[in-house]
PDB file of N, CA and C in Angstrom:
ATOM      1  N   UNK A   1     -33.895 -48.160  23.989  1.00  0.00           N
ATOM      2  CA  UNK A   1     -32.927 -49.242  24.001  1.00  0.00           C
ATOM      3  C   UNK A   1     -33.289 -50.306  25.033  1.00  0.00           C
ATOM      4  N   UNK A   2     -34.036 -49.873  26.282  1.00  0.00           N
ATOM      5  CA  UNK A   2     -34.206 -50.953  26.836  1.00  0.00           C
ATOM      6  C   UNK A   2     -35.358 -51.595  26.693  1.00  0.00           C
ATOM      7  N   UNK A   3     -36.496 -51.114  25.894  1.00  0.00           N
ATOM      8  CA  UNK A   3     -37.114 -51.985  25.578  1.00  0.00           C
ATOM      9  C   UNK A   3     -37.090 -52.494  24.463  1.00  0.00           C
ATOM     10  N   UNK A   4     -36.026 -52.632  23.558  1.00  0.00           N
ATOM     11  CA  UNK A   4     -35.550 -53.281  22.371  1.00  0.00           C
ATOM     12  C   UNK A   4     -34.932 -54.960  23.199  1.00  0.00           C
ATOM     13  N   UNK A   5     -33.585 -54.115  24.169  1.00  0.00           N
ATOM     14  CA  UNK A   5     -33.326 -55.148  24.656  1.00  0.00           C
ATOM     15  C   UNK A   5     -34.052 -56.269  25.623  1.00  0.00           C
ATOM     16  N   UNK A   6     -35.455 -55.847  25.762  1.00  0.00           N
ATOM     17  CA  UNK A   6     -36.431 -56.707  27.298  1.00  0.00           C
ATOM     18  C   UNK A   6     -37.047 -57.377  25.756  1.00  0.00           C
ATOM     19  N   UNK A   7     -37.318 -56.950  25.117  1.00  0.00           N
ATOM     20  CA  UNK A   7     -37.965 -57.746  23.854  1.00  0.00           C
ATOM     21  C   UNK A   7     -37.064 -58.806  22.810  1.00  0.00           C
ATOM     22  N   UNK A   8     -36.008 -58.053  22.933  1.00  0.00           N
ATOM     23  CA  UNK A   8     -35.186 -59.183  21.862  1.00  0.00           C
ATOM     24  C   UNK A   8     -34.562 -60.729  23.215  1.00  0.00           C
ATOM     25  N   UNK A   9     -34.522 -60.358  24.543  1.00  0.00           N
ATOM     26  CA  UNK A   9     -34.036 -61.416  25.271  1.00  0.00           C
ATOM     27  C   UNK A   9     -35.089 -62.029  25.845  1.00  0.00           C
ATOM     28  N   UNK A  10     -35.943 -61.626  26.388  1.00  0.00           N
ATOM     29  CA  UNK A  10     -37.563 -61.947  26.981  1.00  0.00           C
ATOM     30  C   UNK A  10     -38.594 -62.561  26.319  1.00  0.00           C
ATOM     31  N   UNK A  11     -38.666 -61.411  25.036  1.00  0.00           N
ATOM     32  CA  UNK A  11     -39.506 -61.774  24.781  1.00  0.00           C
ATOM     33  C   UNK A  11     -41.173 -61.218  25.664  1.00  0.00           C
ATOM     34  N   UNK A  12     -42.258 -61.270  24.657  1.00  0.00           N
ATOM     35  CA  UNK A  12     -43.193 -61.224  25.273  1.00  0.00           C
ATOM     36  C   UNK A  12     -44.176 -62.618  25.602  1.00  0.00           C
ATOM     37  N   UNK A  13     -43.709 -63.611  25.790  1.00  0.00           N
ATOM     38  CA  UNK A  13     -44.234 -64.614  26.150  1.00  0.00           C
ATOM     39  C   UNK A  13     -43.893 -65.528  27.801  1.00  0.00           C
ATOM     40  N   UNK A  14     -43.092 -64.877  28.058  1.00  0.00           N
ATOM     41  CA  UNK A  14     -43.001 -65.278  29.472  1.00  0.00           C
ATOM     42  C   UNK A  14     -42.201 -63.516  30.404  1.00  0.00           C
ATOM     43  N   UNK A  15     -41.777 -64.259  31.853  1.00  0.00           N
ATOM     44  CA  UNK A  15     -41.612 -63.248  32.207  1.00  0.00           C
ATOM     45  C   UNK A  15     -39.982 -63.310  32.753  1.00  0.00           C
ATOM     46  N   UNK A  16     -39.597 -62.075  32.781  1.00  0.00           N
ATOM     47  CA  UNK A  16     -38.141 -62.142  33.222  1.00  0.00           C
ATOM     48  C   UNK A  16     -37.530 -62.991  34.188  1.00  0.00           C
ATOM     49  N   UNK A  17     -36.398 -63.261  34.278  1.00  0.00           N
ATOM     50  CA  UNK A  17     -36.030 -64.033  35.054  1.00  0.00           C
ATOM     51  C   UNK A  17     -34.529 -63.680  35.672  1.00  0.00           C
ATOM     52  N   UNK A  18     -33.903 -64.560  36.635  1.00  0.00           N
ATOM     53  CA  UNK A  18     -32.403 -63.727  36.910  1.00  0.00           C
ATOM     54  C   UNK A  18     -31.443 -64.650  36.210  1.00  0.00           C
ATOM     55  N   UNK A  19     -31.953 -65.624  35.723  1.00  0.00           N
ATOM     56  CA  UNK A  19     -31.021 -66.149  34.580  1.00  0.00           C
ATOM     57  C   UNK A  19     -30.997 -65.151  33.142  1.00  0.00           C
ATOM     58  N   UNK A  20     -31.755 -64.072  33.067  1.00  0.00           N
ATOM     59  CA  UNK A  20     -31.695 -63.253  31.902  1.00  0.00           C
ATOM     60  C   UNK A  20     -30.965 -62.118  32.387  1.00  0.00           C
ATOM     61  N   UNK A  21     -30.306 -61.524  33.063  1.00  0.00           N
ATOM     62  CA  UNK A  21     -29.854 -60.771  33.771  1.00  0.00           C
ATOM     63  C   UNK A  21     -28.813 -60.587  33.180  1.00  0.00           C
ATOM     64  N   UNK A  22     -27.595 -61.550  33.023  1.00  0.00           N
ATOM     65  CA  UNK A  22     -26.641 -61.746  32.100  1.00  0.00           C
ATOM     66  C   UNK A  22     -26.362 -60.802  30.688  1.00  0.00           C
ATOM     67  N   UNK A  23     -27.562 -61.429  30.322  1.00  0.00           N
ATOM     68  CA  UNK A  23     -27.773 -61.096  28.819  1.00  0.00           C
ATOM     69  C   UNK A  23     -27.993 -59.319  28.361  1.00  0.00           C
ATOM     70  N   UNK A  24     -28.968 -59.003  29.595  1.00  0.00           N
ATOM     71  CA  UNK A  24     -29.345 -57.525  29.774  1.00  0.00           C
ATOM     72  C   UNK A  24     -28.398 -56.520  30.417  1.00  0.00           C
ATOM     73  N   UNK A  25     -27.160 -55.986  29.967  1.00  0.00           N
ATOM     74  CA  UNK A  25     -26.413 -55.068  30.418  1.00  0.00           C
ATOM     75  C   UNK A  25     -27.002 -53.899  30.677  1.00  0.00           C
ATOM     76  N   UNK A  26     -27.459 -53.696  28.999  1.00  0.00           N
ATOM     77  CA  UNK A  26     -27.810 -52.193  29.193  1.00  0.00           C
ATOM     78  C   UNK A  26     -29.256 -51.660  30.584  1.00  0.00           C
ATOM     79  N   UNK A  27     -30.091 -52.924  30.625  1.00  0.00           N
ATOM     80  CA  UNK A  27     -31.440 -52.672  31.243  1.00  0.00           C
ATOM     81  C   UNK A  27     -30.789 -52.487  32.812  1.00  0.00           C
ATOM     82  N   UNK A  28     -30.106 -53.341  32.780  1.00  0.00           N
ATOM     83  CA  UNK A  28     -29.269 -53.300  34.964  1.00  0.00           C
ATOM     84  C   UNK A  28     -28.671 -52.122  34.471  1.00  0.00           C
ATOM     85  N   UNK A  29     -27.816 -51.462  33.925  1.00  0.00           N
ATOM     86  CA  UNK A  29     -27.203 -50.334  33.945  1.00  0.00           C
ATOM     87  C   UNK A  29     -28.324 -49.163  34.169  1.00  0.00           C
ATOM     88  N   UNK A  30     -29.068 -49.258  33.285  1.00  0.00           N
ATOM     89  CA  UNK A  30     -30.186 -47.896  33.565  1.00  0.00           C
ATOM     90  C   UNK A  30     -31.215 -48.348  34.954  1.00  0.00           C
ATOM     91  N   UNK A  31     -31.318 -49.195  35.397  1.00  0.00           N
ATOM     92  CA  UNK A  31     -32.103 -49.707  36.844  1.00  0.00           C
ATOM     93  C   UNK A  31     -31.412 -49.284  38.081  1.00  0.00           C
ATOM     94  N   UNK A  32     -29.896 -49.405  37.648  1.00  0.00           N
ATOM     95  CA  UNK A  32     -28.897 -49.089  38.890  1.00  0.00           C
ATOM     96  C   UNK A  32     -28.905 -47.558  38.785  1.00  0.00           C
ATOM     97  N   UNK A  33     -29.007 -47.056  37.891  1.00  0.00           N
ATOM     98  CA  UNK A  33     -28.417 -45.493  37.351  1.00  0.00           C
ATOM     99  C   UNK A  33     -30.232 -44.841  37.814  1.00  0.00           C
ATOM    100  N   UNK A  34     -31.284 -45.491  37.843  1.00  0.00           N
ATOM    101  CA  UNK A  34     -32.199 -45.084  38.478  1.00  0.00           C
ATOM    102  C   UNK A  34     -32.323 -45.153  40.327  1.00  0.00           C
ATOM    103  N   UNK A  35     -31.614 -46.150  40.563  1.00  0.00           N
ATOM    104  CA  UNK A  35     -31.700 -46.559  41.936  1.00  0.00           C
ATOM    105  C   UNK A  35     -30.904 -45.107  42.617  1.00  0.00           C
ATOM    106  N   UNK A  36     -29.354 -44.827  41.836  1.00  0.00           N
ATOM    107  CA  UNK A  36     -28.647 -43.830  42.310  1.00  0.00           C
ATOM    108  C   UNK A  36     -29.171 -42.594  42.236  1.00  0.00           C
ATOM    109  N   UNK A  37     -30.141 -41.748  41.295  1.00  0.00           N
ATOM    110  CA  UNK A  37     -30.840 -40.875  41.433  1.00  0.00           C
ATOM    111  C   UNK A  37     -31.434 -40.487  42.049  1.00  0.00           C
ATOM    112  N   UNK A  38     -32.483 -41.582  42.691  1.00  0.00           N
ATOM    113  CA  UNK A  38     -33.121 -41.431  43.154  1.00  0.00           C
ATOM    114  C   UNK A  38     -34.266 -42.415  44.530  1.00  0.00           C
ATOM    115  N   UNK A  39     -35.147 -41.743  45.649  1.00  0.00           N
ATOM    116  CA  UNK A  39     -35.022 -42.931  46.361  1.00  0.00           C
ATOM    117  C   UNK A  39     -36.351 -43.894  46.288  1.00  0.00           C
ATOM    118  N   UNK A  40     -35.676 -45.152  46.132  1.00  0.00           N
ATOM    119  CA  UNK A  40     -36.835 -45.925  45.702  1.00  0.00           C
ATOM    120  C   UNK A  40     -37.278 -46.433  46.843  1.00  0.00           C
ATOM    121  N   UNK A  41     -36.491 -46.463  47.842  1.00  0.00           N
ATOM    122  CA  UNK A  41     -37.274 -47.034  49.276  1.00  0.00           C
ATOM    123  C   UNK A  41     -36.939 -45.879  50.352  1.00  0.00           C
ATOM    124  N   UNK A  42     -38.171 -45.550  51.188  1.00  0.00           N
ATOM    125  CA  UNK A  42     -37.260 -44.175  52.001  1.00  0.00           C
ATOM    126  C   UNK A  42     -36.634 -45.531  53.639  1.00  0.00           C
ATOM    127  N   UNK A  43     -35.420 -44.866  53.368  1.00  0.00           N
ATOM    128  CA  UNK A  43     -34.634 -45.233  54.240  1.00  0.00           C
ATOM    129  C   UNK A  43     -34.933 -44.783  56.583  1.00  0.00           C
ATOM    130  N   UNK A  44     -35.393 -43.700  56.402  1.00  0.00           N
ATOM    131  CA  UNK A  44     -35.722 -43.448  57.563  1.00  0.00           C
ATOM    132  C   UNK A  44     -37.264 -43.431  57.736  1.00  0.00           C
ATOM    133  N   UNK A  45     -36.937 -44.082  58.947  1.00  0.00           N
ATOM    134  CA  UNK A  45     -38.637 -43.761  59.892  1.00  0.00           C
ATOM    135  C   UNK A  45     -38.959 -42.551  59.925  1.00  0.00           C
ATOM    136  N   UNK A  46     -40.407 -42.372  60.173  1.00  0.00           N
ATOM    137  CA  UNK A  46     -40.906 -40.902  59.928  1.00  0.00           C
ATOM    138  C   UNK A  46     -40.286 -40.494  61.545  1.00  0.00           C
ATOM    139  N   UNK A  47     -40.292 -38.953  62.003  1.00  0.00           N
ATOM    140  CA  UNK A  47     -39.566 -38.994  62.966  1.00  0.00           C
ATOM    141  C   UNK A  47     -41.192 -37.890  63.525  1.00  0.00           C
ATOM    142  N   UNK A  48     -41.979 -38.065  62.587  1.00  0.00           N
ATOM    143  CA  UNK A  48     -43.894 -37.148  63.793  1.00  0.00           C
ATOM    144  C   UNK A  48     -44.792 -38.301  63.378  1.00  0.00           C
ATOM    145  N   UNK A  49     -46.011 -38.233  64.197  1.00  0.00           N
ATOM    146  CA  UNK A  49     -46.779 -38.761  64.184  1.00  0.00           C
ATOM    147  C   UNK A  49     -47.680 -38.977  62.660  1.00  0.00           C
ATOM    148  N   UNK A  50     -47.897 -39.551  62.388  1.00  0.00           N
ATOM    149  CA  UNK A  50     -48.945 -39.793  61.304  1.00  0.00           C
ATOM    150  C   UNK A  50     -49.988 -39.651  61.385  1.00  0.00           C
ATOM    151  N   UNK A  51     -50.732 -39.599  62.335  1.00  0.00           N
ATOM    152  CA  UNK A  51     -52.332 -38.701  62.751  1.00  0.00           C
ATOM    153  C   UNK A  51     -52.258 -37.776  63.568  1.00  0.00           C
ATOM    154  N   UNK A  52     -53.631 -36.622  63.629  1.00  0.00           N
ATOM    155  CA  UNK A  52     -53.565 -35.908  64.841  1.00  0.00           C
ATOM    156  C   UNK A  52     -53.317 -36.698  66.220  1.00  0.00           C
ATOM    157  N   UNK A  53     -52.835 -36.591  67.325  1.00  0.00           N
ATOM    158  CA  UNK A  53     -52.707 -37.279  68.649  1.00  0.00           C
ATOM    159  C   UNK A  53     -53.685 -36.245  69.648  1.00  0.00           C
ATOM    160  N   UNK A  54     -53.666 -34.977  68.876  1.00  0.00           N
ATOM    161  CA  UNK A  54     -54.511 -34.114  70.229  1.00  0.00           C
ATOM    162  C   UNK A  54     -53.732 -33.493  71.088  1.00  0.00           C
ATOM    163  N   UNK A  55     -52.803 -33.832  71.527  1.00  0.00           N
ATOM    164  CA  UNK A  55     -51.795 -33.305  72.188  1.00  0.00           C
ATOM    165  C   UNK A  55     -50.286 -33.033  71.706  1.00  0.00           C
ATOM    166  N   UNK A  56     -50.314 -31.424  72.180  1.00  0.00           N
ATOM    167  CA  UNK A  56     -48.889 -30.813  71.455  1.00  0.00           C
ATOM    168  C   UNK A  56     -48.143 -30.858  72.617  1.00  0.00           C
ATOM    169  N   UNK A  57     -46.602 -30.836  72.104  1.00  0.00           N
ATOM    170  CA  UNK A  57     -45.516 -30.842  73.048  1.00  0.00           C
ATOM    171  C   UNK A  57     -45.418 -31.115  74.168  1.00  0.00           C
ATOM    172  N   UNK A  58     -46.244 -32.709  74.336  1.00  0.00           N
ATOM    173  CA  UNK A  58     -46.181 -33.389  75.327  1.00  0.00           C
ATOM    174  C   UNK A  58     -45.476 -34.804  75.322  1.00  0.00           C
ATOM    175  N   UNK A  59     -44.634 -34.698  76.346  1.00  0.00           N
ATOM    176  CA  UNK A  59     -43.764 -36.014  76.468  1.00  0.00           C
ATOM    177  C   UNK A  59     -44.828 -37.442  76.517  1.00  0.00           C
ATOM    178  N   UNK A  60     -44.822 -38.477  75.548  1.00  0.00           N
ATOM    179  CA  UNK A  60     -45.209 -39.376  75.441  1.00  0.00           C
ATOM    180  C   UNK A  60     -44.518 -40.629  76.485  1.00  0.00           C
ATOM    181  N   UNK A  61     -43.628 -40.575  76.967  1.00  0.00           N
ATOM    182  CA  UNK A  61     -42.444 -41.609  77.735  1.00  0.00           C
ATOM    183  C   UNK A  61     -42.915 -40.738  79.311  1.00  0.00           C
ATOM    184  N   UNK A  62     -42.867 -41.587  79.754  1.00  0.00           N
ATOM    185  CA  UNK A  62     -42.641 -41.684  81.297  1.00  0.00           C
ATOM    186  C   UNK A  62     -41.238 -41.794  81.975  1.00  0.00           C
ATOM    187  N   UNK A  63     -40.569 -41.016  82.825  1.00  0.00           N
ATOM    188  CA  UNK A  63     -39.364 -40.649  83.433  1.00  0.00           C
ATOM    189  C   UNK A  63     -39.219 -41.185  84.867  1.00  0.00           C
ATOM    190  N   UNK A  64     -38.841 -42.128  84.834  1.00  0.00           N
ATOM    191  CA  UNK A  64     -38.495 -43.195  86.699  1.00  0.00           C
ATOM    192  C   UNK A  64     -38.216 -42.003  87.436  1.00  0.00           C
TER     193      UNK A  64
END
């Protein structure tokens, strides 16, 4: 269904736009209903390092 509907409003000759948005219920309904499933952007910073550092369970910060 939604690519009935990206084809019957779009078209394959140009490209979407947010003036077509309107027209496309069903396609925002299943985009939002994907967004809620699941995560499309991760929300938190990683909370370890991303490479080895070489050193375990050592305080990186300095204490006045």
């Amino acid at each position: 269904k939604v690519h009935e509907e990206i084809e019957r409003v779009i078209g394959t000759n140009r490209a979407p736009s947010l003036m077509d948005k309107a027209q496309m219920p069903y396609t925002e309904a299943t985009i939002m209903e994907v967004q809620r499933l699941t995560v499309v952007v991760p929300l938190a910073i990683p909370h370890m390092t991303s490479e080895n550092t070489g050193k375990s369970r050592v305080f990186l910060f300095e204490y006045p």
